[in-house]
Protein backbone atom coordinates (compact mmCIF):
# COMPACT_ATOMS: atom_id res chain seq x y z
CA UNK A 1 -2.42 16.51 23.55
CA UNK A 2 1.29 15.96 22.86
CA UNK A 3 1.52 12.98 20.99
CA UNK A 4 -0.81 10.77 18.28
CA UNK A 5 -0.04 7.84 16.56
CA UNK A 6 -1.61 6.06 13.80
CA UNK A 7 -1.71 2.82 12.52
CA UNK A 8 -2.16 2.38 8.79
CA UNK A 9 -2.70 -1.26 6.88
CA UNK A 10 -0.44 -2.11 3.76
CA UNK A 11 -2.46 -3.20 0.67
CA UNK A 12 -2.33 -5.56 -2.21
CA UNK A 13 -3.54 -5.03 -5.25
CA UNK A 14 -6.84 -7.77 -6.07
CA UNK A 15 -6.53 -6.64 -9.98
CA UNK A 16 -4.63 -3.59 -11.35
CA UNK A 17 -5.87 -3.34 -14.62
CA UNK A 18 -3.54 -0.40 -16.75
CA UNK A 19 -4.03 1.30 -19.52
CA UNK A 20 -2.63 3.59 -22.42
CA UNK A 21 -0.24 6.26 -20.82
CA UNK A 22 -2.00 9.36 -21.14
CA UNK A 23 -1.11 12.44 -21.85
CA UNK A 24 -0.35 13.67 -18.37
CA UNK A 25 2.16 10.92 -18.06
CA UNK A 26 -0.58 8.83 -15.66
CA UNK A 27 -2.29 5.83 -16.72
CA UNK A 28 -6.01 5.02 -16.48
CA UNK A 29 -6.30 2.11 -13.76
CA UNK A 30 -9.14 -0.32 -12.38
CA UNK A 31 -7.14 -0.70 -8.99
CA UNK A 32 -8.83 -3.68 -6.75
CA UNK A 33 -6.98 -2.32 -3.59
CA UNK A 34 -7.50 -5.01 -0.46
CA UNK A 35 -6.07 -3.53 3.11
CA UNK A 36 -4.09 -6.42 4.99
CA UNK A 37 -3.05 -6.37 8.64
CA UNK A 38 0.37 -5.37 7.55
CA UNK A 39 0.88 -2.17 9.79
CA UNK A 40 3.27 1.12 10.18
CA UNK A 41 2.62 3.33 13.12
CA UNK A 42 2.75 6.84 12.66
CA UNK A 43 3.59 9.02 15.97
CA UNK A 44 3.43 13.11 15.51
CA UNK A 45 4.16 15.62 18.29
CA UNK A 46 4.80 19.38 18.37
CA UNK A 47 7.73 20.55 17.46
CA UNK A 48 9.85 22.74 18.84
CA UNK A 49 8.05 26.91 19.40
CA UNK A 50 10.22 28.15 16.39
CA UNK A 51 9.81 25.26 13.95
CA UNK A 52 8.70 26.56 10.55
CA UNK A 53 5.15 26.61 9.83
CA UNK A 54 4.33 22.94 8.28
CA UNK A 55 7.49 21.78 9.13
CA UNK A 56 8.44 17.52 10.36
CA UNK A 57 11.47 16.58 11.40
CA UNK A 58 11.02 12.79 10.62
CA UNK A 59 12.54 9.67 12.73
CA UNK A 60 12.39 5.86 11.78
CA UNK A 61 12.81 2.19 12.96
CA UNK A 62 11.88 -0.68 12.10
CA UNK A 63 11.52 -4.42 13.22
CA UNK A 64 14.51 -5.24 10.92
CA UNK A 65 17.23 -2.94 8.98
CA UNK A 66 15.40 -3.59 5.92
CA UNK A 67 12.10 -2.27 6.87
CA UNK A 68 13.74 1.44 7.04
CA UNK A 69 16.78 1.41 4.53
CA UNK A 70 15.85 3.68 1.59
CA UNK A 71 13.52 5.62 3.83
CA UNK A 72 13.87 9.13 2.97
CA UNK A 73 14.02 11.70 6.10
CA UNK A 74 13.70 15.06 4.60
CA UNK A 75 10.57 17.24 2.73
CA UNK A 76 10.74 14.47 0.00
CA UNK A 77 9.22 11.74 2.42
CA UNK A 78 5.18 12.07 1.37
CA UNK A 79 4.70 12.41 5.16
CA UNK A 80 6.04 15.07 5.54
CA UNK A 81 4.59 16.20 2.28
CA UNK A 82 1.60 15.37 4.00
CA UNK A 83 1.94 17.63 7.37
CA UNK A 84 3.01 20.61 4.96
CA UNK A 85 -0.15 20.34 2.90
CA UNK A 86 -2.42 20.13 5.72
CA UNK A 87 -0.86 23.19 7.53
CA UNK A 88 -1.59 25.30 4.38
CA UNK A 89 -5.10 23.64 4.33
CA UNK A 90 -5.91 24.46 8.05
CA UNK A 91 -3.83 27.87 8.39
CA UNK A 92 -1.58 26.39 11.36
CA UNK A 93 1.57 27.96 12.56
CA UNK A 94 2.95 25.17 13.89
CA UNK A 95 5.39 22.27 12.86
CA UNK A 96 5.49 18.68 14.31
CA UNK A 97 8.08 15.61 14.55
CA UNK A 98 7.19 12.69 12.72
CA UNK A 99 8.43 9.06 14.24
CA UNK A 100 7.55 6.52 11.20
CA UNK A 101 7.80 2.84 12.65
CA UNK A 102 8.10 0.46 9.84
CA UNK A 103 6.66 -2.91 8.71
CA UNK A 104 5.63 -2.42 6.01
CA UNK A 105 8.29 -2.88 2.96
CA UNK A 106 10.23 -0.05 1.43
CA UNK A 107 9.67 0.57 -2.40
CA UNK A 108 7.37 -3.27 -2.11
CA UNK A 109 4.09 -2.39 -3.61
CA UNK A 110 2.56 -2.51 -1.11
CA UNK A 111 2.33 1.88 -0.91
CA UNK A 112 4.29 1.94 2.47
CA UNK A 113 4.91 5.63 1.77
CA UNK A 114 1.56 6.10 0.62
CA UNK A 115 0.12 4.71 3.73
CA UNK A 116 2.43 6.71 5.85
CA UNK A 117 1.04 10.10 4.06
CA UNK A 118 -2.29 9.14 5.13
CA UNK A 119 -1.35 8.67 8.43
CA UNK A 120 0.49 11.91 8.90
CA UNK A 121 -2.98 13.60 7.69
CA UNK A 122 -5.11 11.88 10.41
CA UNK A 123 -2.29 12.36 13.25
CA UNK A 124 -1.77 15.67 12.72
CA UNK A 125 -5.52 16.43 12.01
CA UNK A 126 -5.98 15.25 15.38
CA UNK A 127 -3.11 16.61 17.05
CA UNK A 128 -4.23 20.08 15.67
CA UNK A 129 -7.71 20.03 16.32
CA UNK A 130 -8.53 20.79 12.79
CA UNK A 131 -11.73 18.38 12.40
CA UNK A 132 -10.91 18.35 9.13
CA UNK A 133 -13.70 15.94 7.26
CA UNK A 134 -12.79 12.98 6.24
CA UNK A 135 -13.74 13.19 2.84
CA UNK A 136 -11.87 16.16 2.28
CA UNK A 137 -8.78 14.11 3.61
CA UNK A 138 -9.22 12.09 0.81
CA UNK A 139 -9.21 15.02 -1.56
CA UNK A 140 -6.06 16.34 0.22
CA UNK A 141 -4.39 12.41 -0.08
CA UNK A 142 -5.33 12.31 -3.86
CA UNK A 143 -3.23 15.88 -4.51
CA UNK A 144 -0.25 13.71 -2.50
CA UNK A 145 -0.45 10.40 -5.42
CA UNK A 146 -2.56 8.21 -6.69
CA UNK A 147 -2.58 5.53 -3.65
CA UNK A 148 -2.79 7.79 -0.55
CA UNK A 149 -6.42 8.16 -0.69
CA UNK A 150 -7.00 3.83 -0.21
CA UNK A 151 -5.21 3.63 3.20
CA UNK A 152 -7.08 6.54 4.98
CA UNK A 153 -10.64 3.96 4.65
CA UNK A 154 -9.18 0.55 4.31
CA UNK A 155 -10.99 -2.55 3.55
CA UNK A 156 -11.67 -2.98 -0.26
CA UNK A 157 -12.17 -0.59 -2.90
CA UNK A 158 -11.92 0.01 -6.54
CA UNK A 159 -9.70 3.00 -7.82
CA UNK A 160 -10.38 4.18 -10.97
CA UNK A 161 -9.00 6.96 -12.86
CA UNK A 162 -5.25 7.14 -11.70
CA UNK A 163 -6.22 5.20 -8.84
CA UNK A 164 -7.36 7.70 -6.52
CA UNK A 165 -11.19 8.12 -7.12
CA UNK A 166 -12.44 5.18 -4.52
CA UNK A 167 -15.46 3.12 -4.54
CA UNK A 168 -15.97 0.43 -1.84
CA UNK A 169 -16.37 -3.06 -2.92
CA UNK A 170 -19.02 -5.37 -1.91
CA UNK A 171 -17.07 -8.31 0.02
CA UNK A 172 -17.75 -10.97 2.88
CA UNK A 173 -15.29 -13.19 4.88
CA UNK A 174 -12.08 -12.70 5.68
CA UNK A 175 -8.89 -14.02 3.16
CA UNK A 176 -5.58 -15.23 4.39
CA UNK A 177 -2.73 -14.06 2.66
CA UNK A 178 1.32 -14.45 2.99
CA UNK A 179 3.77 -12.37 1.46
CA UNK A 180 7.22 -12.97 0.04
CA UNK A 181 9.21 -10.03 0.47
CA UNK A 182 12.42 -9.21 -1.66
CA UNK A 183 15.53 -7.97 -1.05
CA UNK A 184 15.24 -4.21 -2.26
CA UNK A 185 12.68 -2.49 -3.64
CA UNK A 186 11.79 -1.73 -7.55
CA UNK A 187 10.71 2.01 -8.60
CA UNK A 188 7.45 2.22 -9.87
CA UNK A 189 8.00 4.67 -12.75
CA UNK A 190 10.22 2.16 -13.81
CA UNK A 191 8.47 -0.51 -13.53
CA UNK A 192 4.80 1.96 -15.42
CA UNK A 193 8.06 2.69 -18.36
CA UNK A 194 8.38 -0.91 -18.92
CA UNK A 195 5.01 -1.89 -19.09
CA UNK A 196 4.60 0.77 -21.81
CA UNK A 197 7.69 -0.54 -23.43
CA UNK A 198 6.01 -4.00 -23.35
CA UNK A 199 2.61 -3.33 -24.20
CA UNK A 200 2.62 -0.25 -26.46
CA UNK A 201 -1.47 -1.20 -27.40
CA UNK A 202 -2.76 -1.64 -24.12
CA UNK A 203 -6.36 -1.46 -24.22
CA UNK A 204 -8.55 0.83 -21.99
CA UNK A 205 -9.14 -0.85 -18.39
CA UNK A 206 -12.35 -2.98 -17.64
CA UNK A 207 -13.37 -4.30 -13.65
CA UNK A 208 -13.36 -8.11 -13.49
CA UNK A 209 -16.92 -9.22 -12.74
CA UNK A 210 -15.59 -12.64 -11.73
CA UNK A 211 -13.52 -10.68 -9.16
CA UNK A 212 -16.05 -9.16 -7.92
CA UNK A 213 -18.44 -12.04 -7.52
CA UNK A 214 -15.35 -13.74 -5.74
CA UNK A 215 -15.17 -11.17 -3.22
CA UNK A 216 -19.00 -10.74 -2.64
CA UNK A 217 -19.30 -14.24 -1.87
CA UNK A 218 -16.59 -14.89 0.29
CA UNK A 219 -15.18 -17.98 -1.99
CA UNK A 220 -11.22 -17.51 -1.83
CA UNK A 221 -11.06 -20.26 -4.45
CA UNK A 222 -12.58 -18.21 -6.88
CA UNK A 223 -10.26 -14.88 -5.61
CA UNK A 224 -7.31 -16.99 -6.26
CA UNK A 225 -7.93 -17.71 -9.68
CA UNK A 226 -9.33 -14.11 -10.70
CA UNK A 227 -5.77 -12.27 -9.35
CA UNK A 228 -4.83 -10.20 -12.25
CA UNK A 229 -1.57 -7.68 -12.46
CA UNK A 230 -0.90 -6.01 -15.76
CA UNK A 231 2.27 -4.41 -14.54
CA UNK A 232 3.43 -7.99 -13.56
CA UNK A 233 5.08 -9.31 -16.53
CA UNK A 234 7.36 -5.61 -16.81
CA UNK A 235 8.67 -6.35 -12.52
CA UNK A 236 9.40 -10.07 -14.19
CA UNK A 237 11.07 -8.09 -16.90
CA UNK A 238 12.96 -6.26 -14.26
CA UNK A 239 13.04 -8.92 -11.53
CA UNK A 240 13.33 -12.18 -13.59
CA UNK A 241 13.74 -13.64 -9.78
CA UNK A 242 10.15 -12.88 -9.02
CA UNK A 243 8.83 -15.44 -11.29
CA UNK A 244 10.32 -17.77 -9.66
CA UNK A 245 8.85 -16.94 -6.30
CA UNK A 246 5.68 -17.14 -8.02
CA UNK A 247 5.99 -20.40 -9.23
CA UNK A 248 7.44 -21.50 -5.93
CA UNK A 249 4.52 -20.14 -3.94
CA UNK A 250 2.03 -22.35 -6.91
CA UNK A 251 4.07 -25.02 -5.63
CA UNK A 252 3.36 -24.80 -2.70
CA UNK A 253 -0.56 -24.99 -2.58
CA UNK A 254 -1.31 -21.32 -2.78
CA UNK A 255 -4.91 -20.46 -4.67
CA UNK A 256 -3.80 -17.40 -5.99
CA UNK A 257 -0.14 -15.86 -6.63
CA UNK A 258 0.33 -12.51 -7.64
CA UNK A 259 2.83 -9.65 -7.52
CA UNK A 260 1.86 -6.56 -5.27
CA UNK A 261 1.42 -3.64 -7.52
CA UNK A 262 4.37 -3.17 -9.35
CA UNK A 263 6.46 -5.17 -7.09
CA UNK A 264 8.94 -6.95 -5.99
CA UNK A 265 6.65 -8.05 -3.24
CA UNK A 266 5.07 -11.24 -4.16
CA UNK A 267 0.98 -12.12 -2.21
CA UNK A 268 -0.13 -15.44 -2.09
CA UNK A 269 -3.81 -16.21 -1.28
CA UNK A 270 -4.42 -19.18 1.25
CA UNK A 271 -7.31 -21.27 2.23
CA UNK A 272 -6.70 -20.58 5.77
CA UNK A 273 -4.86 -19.07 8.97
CA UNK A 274 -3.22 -22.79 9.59
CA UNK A 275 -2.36 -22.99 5.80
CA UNK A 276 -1.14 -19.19 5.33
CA UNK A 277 1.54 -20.24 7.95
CA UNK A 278 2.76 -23.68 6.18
CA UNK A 279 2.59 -21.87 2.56
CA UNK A 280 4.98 -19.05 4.37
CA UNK A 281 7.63 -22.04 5.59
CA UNK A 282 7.47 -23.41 2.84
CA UNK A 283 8.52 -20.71 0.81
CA UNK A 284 11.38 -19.88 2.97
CA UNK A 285 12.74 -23.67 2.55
CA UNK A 286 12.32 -22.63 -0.87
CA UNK A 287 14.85 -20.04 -0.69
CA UNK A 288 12.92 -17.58 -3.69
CA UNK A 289 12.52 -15.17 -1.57
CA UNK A 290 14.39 -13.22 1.52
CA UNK A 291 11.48 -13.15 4.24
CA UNK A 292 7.75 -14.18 4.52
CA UNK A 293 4.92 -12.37 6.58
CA UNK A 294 1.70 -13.64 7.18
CA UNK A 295 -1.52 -11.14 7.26
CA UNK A 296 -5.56 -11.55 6.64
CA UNK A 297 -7.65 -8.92 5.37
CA UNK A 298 -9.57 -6.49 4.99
CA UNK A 299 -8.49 -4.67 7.80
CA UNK A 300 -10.02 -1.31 8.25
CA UNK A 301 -8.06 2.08 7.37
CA UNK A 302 -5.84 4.79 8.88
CA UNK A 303 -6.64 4.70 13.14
CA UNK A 304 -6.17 6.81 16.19
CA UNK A 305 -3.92 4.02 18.73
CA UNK A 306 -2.39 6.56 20.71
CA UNK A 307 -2.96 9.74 22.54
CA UNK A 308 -0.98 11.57 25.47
């Protein structure tokens, strides 16, 4: 083999329950992550005989100029971050070229460079022949940040700890969601500093058993009204816009309205397919927001499309 490519899902945050900053600078999180059929593509081949050892010489496009603005194309990317750490996992002598192509957003909360990290681990474990098992890929993910792990096995999960310690989540059905995306994106550790600025005594995290019970039976009524975001009043705080996408998405018959992680992208739960597409056009006529996508999930995690 030359050439792999992976797709990875996007995710939205179900609840993201935050607590205390600790001492490390991290915060304790129960982190409902829900995989949506949101995709990048991840394409690795060799690189050239004398490339350095763990080495990527990264590429991107995109569907629009947004979708790879901000991208960053040197050893800071976290996949290339990725292919360096698994080289010194496996022992190759080898580096690769890494092609990102883009959908999902930039800086959106929705862990598009996460994702992308966990799809530089699978491509190039297959590219390599490592057989590296997938559980220690998780291990490897969790040493890259907190929400690299969730993307390698899709579907839902709970994250506790930082995030990155996984447990699936019992769940039927399949829930229709649309997504308001921003212009921009908003830094998470400044959207975590706010939050502490805000809430100073934030209490220790708890799962939401009504959550759960939503998602075990299916009922996207019952989702809708147990969405929960912590760190959503501090991306108001930053983003006063956003609340106003919020409200217009309410407006507009959503069950559930809530912003991805710590933003600016703002997820909307629908009854259905045929209603996730009017909800979308009728945000646009709203004009809160810069672009809608559509999506249902879960969708299963990182994925082999492409060898050659």
């Amino acid at each position: 083999m030359n050439t792999v490519t992976v797709r990875v899902p996007a995710k939205v945050n179900l609840q993201l329950a935050v607590g205390p900053a600790r001492d490390d600078g991290y915060h304790d999180l129960v982190n409902v992550f829900h995989a949506v059929s949101l995709f990048d593509e991840v394409t690795v081949t060799h690189g050239a005989p004398d490339a350095k050892p763990g080495s990527a010489v990264l590429t991107a496009t995109g569907d629009r100029p947004s979708r790879t603005a901000g991208v960053p194309l040197d050893h800071g990317n976290l996949a290339a971050r990725a292919v360096a750490l698994l080289a010194r996992e496996t022992g190759v002598r080898t580096g690769v070229r890494v092609h990102l192509h883009k959908a999902i957003p930039v800086a959106g909360g929705m862990a598009g460079g996460s994702a992308d990290a966990a799809a530089a681990l699978v491509a190039c474990d297959a590219l390599w022949g490592t057989g590296v098992p997938t559980a220690r890929l998780v291990e490897l993910a969790a040493e890259l940040g907190s929400d690299v792990p969730f993307p390698l096995l899709g579907g839902t999960a709970v994250g506790t700890g930082r995030g990155e310690r996984l447990t699936p989540a019992a769940g039927n059905g399949t829930f229709h969601w649309v997504f308001a995306l921003a212009e921009g994106g908003l830094s998470t550790a400044a959207v975590f500093a706010e939050y502490d600025r805000l809430r100073p005594d934030a209490p220790e995290p708890e799962p939401d058993r009504e959550l759960a019970a939503a998602l075990a039976d299916g009922d996207a009524h019952r989702l809708g009204a147990a969405l929960a975001n912590d760190l959503q009043r501090a991306s108001f705080s930053l983003r006063p816009g956003l609340a106003a996408t919020i409200a217009a998405g309410r407006e507009a018959g959503a069950l559930g309205a809530i912003v991805s992680g710590s933003g600016p992208t703002c997820a909307f739960l629908a009854e259905s397919a045929p209603r996730a597409r009017e909800l979308a056009a009728a945000l646009l006529e709203s004009e809160e927001c810069a672009e809608t996508v559509v999506a249902h999930g879960p969708v299963q995690g990182a994925v082999v499309v492409g060898r050659s």
